[in-house]
N, C-alpha and C. Protein backbone atom coordinates (compact mmCIF):
# COMPACT_ATOMS: atom_id res chain seq x y z
N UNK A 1 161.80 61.35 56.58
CA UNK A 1 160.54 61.17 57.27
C UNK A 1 160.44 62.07 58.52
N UNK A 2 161.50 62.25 59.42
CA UNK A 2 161.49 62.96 60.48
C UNK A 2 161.07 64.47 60.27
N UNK A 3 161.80 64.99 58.96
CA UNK A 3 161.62 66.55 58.72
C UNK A 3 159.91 66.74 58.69
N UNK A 4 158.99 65.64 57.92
CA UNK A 4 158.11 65.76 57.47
C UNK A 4 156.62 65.81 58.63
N UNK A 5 157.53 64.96 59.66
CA UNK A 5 156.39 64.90 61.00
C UNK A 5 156.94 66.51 61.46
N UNK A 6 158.09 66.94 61.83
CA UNK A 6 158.59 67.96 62.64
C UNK A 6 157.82 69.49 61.48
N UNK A 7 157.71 69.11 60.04
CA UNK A 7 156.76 70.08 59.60
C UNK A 7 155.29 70.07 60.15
N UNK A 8 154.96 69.22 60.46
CA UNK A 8 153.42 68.30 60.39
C UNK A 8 153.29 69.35 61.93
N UNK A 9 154.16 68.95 63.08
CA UNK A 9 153.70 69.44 64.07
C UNK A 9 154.02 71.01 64.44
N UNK A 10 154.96 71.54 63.68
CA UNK A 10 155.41 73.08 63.69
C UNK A 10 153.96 73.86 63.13
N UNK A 11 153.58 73.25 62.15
CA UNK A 11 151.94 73.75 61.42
C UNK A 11 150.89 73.36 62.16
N UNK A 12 151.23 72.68 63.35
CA UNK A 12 149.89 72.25 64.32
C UNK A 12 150.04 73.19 65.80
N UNK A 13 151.33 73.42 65.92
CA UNK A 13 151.29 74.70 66.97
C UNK A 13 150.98 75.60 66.15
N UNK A 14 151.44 76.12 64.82
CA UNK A 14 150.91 77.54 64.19
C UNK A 14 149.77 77.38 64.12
N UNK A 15 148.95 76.89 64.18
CA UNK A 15 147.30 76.63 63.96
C UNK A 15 146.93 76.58 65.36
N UNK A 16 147.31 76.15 66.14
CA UNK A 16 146.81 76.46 67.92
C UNK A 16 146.70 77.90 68.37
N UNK A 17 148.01 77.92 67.97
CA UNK A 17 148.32 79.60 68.62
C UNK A 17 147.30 80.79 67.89
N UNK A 18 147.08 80.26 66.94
CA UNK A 18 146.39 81.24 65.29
C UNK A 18 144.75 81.53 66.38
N UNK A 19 144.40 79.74 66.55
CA UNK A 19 143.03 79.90 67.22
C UNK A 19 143.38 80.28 68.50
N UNK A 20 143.79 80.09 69.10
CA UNK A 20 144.02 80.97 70.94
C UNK A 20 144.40 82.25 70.72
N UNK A 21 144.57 82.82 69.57
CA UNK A 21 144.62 84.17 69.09
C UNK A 21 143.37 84.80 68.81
N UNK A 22 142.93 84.05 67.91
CA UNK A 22 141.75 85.03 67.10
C UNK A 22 140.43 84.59 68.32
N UNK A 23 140.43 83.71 69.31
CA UNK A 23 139.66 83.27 70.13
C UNK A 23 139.98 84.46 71.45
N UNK A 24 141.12 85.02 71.67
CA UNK A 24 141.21 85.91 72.91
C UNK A 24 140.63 87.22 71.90
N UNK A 25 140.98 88.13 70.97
CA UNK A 25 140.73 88.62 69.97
C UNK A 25 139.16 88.91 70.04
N UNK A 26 138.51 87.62 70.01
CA UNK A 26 137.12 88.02 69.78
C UNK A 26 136.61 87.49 71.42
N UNK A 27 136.96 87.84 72.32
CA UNK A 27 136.39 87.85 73.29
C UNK A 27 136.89 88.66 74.28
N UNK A 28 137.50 89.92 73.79
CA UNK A 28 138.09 91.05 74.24
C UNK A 28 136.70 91.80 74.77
N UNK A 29 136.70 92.87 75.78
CA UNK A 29 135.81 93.28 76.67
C UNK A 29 135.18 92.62 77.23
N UNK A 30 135.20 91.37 76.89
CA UNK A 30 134.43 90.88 77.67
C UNK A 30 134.80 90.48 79.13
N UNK A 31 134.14 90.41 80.45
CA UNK A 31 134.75 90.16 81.51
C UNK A 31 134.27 91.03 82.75
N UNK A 32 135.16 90.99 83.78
CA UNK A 32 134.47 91.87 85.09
C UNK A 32 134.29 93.59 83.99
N UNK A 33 132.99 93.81 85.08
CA UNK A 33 133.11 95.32 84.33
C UNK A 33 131.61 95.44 84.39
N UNK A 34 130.78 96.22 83.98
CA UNK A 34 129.55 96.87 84.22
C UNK A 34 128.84 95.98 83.59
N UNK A 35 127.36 95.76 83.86
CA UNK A 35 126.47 94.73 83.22
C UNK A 35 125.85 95.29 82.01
N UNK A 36 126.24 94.44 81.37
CA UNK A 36 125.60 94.78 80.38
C UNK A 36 123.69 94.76 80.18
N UNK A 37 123.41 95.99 79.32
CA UNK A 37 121.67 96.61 79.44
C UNK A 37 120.60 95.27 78.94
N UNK A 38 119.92 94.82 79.64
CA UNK A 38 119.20 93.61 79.34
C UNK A 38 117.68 94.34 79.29
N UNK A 39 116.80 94.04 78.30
CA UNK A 39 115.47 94.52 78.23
C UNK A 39 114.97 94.49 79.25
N UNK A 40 115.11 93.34 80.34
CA UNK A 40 114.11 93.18 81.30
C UNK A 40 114.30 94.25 82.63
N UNK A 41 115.43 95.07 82.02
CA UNK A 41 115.39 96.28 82.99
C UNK A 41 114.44 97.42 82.99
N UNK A 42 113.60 97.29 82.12
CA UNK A 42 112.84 98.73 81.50
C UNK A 42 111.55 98.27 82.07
N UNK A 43 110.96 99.32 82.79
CA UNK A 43 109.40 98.61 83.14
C UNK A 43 108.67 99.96 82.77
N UNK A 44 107.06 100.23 82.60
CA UNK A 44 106.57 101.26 82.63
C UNK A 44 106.74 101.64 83.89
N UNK A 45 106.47 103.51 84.12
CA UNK A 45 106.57 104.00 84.91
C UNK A 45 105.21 103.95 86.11
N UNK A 46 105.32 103.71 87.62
CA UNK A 46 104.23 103.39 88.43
C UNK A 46 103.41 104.64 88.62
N UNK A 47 101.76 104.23 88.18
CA UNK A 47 100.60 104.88 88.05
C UNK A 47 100.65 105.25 86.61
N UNK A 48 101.48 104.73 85.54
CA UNK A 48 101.71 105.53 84.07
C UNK A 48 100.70 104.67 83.43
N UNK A 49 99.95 104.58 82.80
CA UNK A 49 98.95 103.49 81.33
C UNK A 49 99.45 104.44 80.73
N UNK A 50 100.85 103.24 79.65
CA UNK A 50 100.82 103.81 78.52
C UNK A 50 100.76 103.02 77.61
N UNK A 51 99.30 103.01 76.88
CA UNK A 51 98.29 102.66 75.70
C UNK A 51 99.58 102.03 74.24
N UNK A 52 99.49 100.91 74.10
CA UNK A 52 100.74 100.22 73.44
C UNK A 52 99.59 99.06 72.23
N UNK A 53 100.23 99.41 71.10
CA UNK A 53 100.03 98.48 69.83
C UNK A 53 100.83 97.83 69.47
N UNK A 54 100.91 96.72 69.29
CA UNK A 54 101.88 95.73 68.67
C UNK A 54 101.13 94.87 67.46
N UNK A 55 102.27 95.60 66.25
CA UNK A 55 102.10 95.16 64.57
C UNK A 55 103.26 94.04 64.12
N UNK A 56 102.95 92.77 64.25
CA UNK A 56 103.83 91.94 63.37
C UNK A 56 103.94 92.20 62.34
N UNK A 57 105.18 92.85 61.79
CA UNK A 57 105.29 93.52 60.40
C UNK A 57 106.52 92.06 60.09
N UNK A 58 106.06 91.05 60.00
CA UNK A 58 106.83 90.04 59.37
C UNK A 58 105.89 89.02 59.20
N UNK A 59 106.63 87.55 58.72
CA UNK A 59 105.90 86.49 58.22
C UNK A 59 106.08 85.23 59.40
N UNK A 60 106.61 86.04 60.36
CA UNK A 60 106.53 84.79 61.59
C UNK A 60 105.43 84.76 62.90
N UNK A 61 104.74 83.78 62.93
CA UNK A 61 103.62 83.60 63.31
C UNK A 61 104.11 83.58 64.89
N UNK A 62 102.85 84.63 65.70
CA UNK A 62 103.07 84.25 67.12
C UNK A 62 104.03 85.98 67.42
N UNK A 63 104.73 86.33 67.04
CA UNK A 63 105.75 87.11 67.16
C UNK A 63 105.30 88.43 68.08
N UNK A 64 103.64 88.91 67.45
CA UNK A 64 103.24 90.34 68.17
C UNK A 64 102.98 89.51 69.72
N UNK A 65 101.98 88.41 69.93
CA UNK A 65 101.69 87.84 70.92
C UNK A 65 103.18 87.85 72.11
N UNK A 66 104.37 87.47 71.42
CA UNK A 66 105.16 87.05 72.32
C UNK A 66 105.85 88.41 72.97
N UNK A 67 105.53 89.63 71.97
CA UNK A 67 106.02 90.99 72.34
C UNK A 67 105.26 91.57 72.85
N UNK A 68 103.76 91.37 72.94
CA UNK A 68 102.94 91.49 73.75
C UNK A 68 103.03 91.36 75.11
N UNK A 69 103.11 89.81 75.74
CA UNK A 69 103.70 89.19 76.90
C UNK A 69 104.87 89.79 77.30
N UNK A 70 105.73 90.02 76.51
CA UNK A 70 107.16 91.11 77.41
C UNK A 70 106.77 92.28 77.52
N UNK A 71 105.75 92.87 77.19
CA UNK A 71 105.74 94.28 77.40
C UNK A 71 104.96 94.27 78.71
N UNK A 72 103.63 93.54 78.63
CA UNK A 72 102.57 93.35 79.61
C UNK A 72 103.42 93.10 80.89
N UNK A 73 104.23 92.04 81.02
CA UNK A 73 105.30 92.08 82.00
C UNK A 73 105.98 93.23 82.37
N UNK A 74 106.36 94.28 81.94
CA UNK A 74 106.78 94.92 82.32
C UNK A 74 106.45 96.16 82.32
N UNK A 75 104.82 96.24 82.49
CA UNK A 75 103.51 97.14 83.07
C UNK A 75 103.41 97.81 81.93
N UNK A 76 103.72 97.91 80.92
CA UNK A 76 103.29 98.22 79.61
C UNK A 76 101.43 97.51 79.03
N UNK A 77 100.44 98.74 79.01
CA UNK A 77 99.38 98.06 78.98
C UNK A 77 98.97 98.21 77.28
N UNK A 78 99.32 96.51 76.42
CA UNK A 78 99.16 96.32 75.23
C UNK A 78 97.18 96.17 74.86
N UNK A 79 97.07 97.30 74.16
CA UNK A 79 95.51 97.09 73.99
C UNK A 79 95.19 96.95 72.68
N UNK A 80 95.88 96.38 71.74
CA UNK A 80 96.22 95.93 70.51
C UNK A 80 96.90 95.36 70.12
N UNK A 81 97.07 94.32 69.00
CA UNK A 81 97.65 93.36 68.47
C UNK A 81 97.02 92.47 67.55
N UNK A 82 98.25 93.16 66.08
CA UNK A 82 97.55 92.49 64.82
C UNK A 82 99.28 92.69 63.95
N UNK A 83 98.69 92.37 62.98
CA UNK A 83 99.57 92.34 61.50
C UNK A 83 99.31 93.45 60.65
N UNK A 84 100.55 93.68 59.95
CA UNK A 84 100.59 94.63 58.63
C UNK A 84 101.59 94.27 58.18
N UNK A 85 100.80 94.72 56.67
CA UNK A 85 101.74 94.76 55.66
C UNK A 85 102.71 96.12 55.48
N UNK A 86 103.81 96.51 54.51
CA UNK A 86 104.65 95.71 54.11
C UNK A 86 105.48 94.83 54.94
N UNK A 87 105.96 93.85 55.04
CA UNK A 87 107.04 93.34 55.75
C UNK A 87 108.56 94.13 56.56
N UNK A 88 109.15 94.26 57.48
CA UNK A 88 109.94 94.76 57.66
C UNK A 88 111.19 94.20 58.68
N UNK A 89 112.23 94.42 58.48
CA UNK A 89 113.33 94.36 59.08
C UNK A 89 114.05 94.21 59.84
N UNK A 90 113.90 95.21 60.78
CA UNK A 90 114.03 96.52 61.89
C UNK A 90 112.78 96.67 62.56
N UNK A 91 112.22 96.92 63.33
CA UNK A 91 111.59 97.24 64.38
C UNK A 91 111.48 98.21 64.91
N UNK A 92 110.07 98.97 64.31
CA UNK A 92 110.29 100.10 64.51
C UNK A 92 108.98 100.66 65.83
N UNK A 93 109.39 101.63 66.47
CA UNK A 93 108.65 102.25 67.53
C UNK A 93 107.76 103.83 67.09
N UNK A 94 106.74 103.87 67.22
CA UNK A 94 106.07 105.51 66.90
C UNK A 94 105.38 105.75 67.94
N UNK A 95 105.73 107.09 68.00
CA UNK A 95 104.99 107.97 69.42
C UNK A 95 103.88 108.27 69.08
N UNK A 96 102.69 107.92 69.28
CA UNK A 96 101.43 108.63 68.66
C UNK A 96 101.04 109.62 69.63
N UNK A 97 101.20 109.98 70.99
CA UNK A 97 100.48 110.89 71.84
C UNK A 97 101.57 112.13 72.17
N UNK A 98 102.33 112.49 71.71
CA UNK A 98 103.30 113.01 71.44
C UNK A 98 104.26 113.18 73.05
N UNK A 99 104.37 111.49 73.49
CA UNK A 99 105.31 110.99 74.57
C UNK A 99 106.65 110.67 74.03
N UNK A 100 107.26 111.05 73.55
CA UNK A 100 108.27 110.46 73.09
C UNK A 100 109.28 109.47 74.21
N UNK A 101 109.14 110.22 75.12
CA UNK A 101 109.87 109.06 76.27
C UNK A 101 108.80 108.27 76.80
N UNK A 102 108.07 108.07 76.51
CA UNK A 102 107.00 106.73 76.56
C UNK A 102 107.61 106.18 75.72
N UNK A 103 107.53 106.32 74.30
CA UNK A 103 108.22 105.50 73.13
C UNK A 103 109.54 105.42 72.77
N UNK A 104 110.58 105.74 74.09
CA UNK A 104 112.01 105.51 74.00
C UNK A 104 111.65 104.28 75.28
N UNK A 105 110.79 104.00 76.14
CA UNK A 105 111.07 103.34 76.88
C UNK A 105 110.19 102.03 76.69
N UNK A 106 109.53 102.38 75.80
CA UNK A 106 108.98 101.16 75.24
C UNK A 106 109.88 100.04 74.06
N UNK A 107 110.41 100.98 73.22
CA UNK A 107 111.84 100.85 72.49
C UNK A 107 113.16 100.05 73.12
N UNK A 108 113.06 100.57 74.29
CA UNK A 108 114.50 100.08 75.06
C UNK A 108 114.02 98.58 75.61
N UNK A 109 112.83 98.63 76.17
CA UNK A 109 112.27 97.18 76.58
C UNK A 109 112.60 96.46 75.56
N UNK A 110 112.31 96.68 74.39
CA UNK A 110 112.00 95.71 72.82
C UNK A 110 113.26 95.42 72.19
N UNK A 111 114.34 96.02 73.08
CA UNK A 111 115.64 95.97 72.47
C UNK A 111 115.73 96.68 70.91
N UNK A 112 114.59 97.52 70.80
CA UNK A 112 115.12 98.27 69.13
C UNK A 112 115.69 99.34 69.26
N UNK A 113 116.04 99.93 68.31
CA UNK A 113 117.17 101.04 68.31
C UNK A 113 116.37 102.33 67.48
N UNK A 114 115.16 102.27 66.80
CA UNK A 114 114.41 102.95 65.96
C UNK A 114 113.63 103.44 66.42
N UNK A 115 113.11 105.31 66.80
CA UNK A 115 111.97 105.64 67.55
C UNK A 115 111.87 106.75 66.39
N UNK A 116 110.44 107.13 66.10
CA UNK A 116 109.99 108.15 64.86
C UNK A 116 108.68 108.86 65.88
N UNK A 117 108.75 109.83 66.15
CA UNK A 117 107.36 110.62 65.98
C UNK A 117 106.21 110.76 65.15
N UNK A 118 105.33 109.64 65.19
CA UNK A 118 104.04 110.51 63.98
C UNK A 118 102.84 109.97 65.03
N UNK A 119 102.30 111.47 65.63
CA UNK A 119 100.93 111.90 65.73
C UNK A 119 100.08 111.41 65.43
N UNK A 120 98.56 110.68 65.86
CA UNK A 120 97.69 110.82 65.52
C UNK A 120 96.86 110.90 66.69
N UNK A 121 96.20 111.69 66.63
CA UNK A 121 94.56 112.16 67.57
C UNK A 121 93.80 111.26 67.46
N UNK A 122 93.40 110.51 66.59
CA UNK A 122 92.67 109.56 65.73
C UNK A 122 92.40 108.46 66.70
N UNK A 123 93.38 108.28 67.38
CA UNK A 123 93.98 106.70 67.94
C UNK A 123 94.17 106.98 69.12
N UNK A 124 93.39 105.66 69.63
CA UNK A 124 93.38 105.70 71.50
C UNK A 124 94.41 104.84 71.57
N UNK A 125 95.56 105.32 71.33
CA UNK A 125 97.13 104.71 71.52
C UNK A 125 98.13 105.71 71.35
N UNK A 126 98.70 105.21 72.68
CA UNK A 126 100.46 106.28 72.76
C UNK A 126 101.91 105.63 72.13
N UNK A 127 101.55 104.62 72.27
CA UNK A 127 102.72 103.63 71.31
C UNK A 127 102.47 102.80 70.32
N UNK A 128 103.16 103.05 68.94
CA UNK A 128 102.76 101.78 68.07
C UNK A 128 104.14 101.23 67.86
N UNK A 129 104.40 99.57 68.09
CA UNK A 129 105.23 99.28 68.00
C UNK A 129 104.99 98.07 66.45
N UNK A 130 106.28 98.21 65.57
CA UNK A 130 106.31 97.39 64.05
C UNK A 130 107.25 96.72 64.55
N UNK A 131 106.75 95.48 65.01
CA UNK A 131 107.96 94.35 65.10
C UNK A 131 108.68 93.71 63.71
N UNK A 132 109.89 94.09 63.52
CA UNK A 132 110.78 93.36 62.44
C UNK A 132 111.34 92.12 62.61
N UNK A 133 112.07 91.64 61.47
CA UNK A 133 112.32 90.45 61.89
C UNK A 133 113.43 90.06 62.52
N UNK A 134 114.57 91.31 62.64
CA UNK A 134 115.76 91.15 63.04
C UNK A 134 115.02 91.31 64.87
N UNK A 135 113.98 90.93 65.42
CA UNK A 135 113.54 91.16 66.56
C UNK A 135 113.37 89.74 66.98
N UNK A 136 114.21 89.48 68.29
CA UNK A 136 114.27 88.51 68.99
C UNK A 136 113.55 87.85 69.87
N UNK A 137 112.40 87.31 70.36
CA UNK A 137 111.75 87.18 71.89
C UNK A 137 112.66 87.16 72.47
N UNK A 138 112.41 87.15 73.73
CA UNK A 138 113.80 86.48 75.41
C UNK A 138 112.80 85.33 75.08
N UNK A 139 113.76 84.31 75.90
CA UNK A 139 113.77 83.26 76.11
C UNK A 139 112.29 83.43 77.16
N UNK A 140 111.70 82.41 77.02
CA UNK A 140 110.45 82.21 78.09
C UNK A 140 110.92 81.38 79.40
N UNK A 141 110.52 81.93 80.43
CA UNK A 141 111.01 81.53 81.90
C UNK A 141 110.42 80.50 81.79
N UNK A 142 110.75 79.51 82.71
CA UNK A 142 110.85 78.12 83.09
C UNK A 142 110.01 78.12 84.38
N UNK A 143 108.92 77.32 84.67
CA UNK A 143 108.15 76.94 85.45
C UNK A 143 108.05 75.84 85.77
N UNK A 144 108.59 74.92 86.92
CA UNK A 144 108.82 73.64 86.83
C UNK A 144 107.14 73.32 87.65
């Protein structure tokens, strides 16, 4: 009986140590050290209107509205907001006025990683942004 507890608890430190392993493991870099890039660092540039569309390219309701509100916050002036089809993914950003760092810094606000150039004259807009679904809101501030 004794061998069988002294197995019992030799397999209960190997299982401690296993998780205080794979637990330091996956929480490596993390710690003192540079802050990490948070959207709410990106604002438009002062005296800039730059003309911003937001396309819920998914099936979750509310989504352009709420990317709307983070952009508007952060002097981004949204003068559109609707839906299209096909559905998508990823989240994608297009330069229409051929700003491209308008639409890297509209991108960086939105936390996406996807910026494409396509032109159009057509359109009284410098940014079109395709919200996907791998696209997160922030959390909404608290107003007591």
């Amino acid at each position: 009986m004794e061998s069988r507890a002294l197995k019992r608890a030799i397999l209960a430190g190997v299982a401690l140590v296993a998780v205080v392993g794979v637990s330091l493991w996956a929480g490596r870099g993390r710690g003192p050290g540079p802050r990490p890039f948070h959207a709410t660092d990106v604002r438009a540039p002062e005296g800039t209107r730059i003309r911003v569309q937001v396309l819920n390219a998914t099936r979750v309701r509310g989504l352009a509205r709420r990317a709307t509100l983070h952009l508007r916050d952060r002097g981004f002036d949204v003068v559109e907001v609707g839906t299209t089809q096909p559905a998508r993914d990823s989240t994608l950003v297009l330069d229409r006025s051929n700003h491209p760092e308008w639409a890297a810094l509209v991108a960086r606000a939105l936390g996406a990683t996807r910026v494409e150039s396509r032109p159009d004259t057509s359109r009284y807009l410098d940014v079109t942004v395709l919200l996907g679904g791998a696209w997160r809101p922030p959390a909404e501030p608290f107003y007591p």
